[in-house]
PDB file of N, CA and C in Angstrom:
ATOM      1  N   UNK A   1      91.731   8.411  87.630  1.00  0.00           N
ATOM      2  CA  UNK A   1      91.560   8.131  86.245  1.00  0.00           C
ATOM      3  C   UNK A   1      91.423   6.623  86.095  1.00  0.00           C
ATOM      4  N   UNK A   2      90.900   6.042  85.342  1.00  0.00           N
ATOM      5  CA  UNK A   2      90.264   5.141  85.311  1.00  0.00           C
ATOM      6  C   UNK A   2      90.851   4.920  83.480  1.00  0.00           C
ATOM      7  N   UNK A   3      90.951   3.321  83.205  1.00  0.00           N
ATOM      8  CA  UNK A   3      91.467   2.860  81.525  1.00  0.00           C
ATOM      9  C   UNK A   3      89.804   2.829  80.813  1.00  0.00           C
ATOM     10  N   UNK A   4      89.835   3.120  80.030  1.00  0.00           N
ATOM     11  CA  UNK A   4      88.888   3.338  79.000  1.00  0.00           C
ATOM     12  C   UNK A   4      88.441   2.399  77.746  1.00  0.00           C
ATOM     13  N   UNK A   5      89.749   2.117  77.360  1.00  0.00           N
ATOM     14  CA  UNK A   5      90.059   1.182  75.825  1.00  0.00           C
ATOM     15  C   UNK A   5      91.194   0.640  76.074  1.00  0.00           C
ATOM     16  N   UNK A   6      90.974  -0.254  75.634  1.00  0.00           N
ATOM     17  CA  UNK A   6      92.076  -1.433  75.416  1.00  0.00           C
ATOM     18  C   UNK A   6      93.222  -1.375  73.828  1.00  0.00           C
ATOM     19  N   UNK A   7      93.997  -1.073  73.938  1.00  0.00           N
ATOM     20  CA  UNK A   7      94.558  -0.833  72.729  1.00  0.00           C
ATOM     21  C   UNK A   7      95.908  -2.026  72.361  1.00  0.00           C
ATOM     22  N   UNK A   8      96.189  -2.349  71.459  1.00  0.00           N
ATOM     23  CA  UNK A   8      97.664  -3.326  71.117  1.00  0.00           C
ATOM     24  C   UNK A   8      99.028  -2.905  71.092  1.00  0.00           C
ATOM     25  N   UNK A   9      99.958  -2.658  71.882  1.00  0.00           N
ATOM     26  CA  UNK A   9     101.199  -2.095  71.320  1.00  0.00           C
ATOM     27  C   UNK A   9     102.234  -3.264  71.127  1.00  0.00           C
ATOM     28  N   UNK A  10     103.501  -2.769  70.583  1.00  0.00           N
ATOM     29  CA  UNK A  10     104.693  -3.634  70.725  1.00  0.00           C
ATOM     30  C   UNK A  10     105.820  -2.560  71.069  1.00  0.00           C
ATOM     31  N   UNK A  11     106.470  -3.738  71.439  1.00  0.00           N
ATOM     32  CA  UNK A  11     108.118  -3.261  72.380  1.00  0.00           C
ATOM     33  C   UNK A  11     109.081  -3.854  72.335  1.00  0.00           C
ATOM     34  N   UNK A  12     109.664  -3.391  71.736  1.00  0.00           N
ATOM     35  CA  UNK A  12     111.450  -3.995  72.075  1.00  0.00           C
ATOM     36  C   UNK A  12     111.795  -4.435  73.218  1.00  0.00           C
ATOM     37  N   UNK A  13     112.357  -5.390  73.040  1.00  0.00           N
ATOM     38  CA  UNK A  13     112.558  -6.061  74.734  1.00  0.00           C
ATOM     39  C   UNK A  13     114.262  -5.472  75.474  1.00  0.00           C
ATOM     40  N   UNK A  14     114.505  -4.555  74.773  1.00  0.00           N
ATOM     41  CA  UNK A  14     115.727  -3.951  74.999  1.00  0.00           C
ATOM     42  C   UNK A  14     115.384  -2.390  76.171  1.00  0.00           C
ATOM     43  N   UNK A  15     116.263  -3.171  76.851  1.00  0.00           N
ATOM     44  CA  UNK A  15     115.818  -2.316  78.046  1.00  0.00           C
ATOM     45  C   UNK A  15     117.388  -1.502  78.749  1.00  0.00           C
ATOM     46  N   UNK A  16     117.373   0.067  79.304  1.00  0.00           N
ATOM     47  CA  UNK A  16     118.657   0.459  79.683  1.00  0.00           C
ATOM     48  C   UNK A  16     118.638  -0.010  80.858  1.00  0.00           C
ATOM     49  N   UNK A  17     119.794   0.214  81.533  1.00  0.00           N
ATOM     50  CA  UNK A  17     120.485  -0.059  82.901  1.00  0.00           C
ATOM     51  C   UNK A  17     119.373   0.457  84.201  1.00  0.00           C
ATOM     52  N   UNK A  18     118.486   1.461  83.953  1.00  0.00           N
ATOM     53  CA  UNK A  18     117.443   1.689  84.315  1.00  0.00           C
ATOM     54  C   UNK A  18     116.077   1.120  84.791  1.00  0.00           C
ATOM     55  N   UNK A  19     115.972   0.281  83.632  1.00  0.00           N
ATOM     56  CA  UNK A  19     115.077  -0.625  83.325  1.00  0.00           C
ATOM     57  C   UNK A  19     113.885  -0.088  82.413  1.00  0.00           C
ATOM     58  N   UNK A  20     114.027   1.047  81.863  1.00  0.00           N
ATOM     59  CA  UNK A  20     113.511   1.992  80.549  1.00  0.00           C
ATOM     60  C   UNK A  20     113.286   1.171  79.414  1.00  0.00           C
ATOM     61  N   UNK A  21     112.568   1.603  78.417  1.00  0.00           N
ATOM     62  CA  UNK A  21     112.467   0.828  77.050  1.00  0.00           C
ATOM     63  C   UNK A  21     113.489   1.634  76.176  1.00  0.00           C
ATOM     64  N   UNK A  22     114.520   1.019  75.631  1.00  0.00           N
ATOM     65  CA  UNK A  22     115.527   1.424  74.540  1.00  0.00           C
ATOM     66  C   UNK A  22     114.750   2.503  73.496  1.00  0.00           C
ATOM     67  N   UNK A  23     113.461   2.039  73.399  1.00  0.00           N
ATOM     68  CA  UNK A  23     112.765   1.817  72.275  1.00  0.00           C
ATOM     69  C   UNK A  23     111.410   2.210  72.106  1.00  0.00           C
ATOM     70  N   UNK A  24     110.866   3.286  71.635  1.00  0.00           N
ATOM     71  CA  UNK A  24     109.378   3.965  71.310  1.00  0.00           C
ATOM     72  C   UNK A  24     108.431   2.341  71.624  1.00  0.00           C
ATOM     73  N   UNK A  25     107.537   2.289  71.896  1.00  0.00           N
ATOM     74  CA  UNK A  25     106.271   1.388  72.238  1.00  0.00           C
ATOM     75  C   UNK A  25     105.744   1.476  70.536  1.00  0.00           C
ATOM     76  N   UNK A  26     104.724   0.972  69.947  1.00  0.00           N
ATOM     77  CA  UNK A  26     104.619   1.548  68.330  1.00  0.00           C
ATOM     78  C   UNK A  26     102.946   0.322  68.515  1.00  0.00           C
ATOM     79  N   UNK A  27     102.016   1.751  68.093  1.00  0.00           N
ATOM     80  CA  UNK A  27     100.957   1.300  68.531  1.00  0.00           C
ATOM     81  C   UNK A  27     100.300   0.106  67.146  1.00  0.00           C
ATOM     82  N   UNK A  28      99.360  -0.540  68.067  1.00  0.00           N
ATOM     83  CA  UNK A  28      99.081  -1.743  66.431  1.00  0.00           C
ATOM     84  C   UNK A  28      97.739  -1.265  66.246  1.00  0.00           C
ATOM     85  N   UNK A  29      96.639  -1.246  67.039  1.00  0.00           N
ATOM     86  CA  UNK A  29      94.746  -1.152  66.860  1.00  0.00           C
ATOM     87  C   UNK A  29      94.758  -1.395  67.621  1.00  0.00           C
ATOM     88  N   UNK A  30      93.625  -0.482  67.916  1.00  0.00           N
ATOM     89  CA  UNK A  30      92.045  -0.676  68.918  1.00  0.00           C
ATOM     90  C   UNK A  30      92.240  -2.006  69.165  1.00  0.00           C
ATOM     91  N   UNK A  31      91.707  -2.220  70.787  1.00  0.00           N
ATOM     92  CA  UNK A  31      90.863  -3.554  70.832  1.00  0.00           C
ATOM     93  C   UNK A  31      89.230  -3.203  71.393  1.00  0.00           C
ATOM     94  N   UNK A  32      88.526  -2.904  70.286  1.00  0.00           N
ATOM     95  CA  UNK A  32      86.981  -3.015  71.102  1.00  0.00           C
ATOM     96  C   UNK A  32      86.669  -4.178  71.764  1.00  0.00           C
ATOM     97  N   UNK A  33      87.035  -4.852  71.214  1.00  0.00           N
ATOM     98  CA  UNK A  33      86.106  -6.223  72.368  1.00  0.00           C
ATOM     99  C   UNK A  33      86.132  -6.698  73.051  1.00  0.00           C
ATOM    100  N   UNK A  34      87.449  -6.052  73.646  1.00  0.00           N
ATOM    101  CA  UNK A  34      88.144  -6.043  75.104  1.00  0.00           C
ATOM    102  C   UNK A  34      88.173  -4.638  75.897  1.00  0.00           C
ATOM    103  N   UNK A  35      87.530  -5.259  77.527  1.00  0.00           N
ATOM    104  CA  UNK A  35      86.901  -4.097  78.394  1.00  0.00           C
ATOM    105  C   UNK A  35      88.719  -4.187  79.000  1.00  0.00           C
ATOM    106  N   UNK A  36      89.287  -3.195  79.614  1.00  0.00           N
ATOM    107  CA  UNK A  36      90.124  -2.844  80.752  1.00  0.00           C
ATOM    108  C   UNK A  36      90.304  -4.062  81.932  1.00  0.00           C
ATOM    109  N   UNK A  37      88.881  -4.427  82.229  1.00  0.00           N
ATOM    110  CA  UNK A  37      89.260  -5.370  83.062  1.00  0.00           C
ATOM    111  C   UNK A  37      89.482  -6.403  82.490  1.00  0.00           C
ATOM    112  N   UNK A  38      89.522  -6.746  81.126  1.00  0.00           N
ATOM    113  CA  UNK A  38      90.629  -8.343  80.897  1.00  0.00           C
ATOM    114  C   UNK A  38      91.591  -8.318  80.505  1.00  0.00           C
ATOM    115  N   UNK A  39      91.999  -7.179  80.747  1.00  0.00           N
ATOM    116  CA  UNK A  39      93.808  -7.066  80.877  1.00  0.00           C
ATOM    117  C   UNK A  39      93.913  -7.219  82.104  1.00  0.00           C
ATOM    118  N   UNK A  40      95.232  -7.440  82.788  1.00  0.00           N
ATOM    119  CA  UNK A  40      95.785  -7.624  83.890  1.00  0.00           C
ATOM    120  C   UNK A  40      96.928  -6.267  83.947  1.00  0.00           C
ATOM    121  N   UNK A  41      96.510  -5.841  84.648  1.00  0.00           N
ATOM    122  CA  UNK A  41      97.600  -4.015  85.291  1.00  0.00           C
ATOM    123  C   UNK A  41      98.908  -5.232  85.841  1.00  0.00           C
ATOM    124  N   UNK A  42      99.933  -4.312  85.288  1.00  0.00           N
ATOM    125  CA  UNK A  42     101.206  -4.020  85.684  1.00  0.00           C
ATOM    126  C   UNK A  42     101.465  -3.296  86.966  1.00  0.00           C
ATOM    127  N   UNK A  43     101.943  -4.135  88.356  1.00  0.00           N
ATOM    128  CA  UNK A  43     101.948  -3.177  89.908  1.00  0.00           C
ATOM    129  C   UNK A  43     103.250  -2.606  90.012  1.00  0.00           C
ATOM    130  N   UNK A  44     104.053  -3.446  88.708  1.00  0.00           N
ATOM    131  CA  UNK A  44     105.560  -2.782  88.858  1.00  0.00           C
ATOM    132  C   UNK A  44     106.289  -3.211  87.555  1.00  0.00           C
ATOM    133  N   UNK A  45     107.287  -2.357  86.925  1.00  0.00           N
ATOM    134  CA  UNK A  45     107.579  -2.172  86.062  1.00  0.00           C
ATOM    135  C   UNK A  45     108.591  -4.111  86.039  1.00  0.00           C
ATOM    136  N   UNK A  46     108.390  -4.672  84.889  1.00  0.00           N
ATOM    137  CA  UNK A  46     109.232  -6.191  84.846  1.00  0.00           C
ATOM    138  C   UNK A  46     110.932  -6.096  85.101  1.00  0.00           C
ATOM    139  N   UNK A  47     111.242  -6.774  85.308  1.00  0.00           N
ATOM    140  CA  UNK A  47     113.121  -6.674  85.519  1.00  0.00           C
ATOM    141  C   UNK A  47     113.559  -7.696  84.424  1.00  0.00           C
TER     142      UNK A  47
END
């Protein structure tokens, strides 16, 4: 599978003992004018 669209979210920076999000992601808009490749992929979840 392959990313398609580029979309905006936000996140609570509250994270469990896990390293989980406390907290639903909560989507903002579309980004059309951004392809997949000018984001930068995540190879591992942040600490």
């Amino acid at each position: 599978m392959e990313p398609e669209l580029v979309v905006e979210v936000g996140v609570d920076v509250a994270r469990d003992a896990s390293g989980r999000w406390q907290h639903p992601a909560r989507w903002h808009r579309a980004r059309p004018g951004l392809s997949p490749a000018d984001v930068p992929r995540l190879t591992s979840p942040p600490h």
